[in-house]
N, C-alpha and C. Protein backbone atom coordinates (compact mmCIF):
# COMPACT_ATOMS: atom_id res chain seq x y z
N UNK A 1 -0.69 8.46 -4.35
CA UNK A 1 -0.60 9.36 -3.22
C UNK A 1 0.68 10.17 -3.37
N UNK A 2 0.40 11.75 -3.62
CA UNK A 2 1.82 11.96 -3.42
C UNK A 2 2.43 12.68 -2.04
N UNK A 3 3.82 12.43 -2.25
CA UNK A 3 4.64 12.63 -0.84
C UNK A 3 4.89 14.24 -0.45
N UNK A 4 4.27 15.14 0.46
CA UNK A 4 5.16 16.01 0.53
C UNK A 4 5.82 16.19 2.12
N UNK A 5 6.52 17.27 1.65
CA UNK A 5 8.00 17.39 3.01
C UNK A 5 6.99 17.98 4.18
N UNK A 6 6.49 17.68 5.58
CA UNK A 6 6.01 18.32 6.36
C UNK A 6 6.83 19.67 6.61
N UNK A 7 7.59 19.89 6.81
CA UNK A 7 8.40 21.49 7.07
C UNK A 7 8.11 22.02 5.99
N UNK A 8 7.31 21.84 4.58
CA UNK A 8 6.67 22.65 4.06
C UNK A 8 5.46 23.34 4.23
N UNK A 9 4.80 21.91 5.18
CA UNK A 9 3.48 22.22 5.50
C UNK A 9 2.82 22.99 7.03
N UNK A 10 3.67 21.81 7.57
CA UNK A 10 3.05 22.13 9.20
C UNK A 10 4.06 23.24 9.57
N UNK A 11 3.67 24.19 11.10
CA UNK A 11 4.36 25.27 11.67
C UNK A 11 5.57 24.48 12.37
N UNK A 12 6.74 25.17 12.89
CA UNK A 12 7.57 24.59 13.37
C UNK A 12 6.95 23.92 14.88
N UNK A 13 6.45 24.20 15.36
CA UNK A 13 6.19 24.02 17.01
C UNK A 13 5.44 22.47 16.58
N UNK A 14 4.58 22.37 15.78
CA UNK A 14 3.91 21.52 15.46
C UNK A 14 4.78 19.76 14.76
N UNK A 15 5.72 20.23 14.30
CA UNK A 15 6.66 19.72 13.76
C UNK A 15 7.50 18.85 14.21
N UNK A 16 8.01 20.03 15.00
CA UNK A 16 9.05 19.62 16.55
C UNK A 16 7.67 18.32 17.66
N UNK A 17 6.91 18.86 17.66
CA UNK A 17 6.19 17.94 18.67
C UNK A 17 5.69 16.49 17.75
N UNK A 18 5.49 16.31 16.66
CA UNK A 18 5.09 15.10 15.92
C UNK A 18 6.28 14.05 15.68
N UNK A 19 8.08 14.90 15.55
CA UNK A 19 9.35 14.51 15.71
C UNK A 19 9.58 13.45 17.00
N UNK A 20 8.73 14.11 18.00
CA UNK A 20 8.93 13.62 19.26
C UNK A 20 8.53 12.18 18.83
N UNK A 21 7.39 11.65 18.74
CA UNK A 21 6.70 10.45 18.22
C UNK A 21 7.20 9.49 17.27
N UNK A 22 7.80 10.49 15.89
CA UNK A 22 7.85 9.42 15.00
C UNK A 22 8.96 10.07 13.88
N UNK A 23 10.02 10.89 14.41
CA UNK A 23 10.99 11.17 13.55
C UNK A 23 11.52 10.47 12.62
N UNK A 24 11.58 10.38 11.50
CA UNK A 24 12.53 10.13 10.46
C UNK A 24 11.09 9.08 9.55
N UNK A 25 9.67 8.62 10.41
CA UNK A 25 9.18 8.25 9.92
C UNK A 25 8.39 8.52 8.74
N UNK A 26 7.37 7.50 8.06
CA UNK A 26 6.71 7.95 6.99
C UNK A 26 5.36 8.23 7.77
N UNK A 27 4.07 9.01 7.54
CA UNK A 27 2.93 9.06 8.56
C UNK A 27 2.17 9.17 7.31
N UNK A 28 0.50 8.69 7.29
CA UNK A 28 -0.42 8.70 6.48
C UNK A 28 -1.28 9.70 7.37
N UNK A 29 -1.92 10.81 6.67
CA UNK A 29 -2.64 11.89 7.36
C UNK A 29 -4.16 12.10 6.97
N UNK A 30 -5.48 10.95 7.07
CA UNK A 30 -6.48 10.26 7.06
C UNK A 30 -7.20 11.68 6.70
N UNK A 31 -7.87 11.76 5.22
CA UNK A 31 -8.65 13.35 5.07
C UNK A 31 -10.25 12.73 6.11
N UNK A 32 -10.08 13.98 6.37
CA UNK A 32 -11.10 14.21 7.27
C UNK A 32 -12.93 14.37 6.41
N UNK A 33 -12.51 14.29 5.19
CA UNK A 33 -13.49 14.06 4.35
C UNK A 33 -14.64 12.49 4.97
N UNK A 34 -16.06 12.65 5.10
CA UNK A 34 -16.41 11.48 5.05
C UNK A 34 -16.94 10.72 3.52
N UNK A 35 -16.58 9.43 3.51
CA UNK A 35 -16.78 8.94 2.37
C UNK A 35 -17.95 7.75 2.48
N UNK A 36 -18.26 8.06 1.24
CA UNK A 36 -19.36 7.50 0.72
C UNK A 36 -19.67 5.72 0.86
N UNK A 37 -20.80 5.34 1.08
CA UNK A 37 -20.65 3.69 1.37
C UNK A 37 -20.48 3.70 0.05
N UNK A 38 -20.30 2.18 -0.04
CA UNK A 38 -20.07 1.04 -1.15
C UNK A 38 -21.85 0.94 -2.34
N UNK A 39 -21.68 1.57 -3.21
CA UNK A 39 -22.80 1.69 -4.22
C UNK A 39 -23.89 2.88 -3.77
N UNK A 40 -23.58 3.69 -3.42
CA UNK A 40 -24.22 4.81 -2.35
C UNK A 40 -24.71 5.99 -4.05
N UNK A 41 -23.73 6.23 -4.78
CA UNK A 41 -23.73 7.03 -6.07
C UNK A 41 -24.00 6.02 -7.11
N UNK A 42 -24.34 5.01 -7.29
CA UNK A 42 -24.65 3.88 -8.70
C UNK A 42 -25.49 3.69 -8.32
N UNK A 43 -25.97 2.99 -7.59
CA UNK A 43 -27.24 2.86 -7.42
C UNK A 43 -27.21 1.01 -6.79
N UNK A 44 -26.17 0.48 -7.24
CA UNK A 44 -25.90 -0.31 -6.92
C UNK A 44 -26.42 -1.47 -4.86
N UNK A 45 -26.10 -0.64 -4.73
CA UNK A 45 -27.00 -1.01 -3.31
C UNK A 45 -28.29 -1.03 -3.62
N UNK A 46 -28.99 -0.69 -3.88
CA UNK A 46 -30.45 -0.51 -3.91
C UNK A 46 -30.67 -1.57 -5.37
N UNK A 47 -30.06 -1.96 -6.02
CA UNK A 47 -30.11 -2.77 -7.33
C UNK A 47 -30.24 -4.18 -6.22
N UNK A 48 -29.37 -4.39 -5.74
CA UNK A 48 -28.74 -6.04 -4.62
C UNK A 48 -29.90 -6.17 -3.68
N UNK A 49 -30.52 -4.75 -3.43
CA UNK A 49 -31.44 -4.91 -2.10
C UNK A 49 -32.77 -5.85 -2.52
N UNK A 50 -32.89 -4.86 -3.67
CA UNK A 50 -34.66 -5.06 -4.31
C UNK A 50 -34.49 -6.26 -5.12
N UNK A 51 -33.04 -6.57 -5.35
CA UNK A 51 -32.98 -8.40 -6.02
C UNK A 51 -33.18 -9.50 -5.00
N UNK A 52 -32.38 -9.16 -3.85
CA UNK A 52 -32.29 -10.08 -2.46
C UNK A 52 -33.92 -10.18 -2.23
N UNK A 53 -34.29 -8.86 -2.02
CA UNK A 53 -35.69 -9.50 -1.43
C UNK A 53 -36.49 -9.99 -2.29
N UNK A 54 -37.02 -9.49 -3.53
CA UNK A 54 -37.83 -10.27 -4.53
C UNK A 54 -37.30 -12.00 -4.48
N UNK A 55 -35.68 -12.39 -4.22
CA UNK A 55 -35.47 -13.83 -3.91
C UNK A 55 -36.09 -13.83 -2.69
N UNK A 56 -35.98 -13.70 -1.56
CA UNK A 56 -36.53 -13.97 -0.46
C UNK A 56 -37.96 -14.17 0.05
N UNK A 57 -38.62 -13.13 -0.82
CA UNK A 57 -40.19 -13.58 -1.26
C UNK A 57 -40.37 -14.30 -2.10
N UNK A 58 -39.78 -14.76 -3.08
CA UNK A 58 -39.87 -15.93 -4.14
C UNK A 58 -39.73 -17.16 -3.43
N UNK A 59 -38.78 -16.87 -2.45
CA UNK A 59 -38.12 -18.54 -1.16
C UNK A 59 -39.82 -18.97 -0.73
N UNK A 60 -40.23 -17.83 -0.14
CA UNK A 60 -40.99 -17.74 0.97
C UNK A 60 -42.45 -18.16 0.78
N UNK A 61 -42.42 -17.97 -1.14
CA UNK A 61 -43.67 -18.46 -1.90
C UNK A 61 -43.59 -19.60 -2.64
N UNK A 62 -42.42 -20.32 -1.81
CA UNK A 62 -42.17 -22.04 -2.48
C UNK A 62 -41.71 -22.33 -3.58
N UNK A 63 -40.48 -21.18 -4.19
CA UNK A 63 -39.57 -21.34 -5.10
C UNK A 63 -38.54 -22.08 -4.38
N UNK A 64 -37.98 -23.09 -5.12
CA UNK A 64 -36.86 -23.93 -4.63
C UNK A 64 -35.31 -22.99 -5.01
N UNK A 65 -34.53 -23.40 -4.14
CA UNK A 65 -33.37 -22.56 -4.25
C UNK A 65 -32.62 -22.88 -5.47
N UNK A 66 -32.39 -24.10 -6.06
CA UNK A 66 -31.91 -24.27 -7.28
C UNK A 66 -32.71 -23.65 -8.60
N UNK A 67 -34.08 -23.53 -8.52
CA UNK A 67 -34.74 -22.63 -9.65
C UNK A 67 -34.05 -21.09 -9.13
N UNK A 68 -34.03 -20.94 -8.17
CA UNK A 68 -33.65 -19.41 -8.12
C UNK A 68 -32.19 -19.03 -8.30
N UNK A 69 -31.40 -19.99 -7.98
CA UNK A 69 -29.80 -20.15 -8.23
C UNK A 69 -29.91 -19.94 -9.82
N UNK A 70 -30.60 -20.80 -10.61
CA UNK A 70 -30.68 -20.56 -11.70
C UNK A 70 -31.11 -19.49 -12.90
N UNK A 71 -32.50 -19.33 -12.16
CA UNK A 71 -33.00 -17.90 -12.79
C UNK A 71 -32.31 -16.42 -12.44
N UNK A 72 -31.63 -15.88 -11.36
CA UNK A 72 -30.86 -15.07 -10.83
C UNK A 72 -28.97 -15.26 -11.00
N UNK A 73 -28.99 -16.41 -11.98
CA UNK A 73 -27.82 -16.54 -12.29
C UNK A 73 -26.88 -16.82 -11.13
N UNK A 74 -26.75 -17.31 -9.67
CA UNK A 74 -26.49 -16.78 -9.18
C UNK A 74 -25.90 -18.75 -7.74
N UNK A 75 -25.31 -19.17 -7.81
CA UNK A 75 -24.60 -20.18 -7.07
C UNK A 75 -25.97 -20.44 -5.51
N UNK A 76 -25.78 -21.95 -5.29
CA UNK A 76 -27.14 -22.17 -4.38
C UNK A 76 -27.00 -21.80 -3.28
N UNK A 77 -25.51 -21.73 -3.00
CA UNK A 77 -24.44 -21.02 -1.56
C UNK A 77 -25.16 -19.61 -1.38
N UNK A 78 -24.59 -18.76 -2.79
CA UNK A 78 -25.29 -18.11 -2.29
C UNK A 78 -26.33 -17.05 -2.31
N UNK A 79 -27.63 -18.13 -3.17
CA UNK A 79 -29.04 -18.31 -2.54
C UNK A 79 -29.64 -18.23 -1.04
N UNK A 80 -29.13 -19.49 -0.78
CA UNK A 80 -29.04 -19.64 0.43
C UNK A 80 -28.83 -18.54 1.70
N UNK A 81 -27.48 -17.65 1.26
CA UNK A 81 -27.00 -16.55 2.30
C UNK A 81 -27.70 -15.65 2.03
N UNK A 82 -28.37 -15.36 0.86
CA UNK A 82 -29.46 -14.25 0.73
C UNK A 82 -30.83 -14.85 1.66
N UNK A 83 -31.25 -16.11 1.41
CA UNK A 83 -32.77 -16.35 2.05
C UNK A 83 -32.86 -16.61 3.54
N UNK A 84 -31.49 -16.93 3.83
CA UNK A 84 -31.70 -17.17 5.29
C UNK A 84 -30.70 -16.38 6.16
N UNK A 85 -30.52 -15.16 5.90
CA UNK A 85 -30.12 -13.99 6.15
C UNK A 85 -31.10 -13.51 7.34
C-alpha cells in the first residue's frame, strides 16, 4: 500500500474538517470498488459446489462416510460438515 500526503490530495476545507477527527493520524481510505467473492474468476466455487453435492448424493445413496473421506481424499470431519450441512 503506498502512503501519500493528504494536502496533496484532498481540498483544504476538506482537510481542515477530517484534522478535526483524527489529526496527526494514519487513516485507511476503503476503494469504493466492489470486489469479487472468494473463487468467483477460477472457477473454484463452482469446482467445491458440484464436489459437495455429488458427496451428499453419494451420503444419501448409502455411501459410508469413511469410503467417501477416502475416495475424495478428504478427512471424515470433514465429510461429515459437507453431508450434514
Amino acid at each position: 500500500m503506498k502512503y501519500r500526503n493528504a494536502s496533496d490530495i484532498l481540498p483544504d476545507e476538506l482537510l481542515k474538517e477530517i484534522q478535526k477527527y483524527a489529526a496527526g493520524e494514519t487513516l485507511y481510505i476503503p476503494s469504493n470498488i466492489e470486489r469479487k467473492k472468494w473463487g468467483h474468476d477460477t472457477g473454484a466455487r463452482m469446482f467445491y459446489k458440484q464436489r459437495n453435492d455429488e458427496i451428499q448424493n453419494r451420503f444419501f445413496n448409502k455411501a459410508s462416510i469413511e469410503e467417501l473421506a477416502e475416495e475424495y481424499y478428504l478427512s471424515p470431519e470433514t465429510v461429515k460438515k459437507i453431508v450434514y450441512k
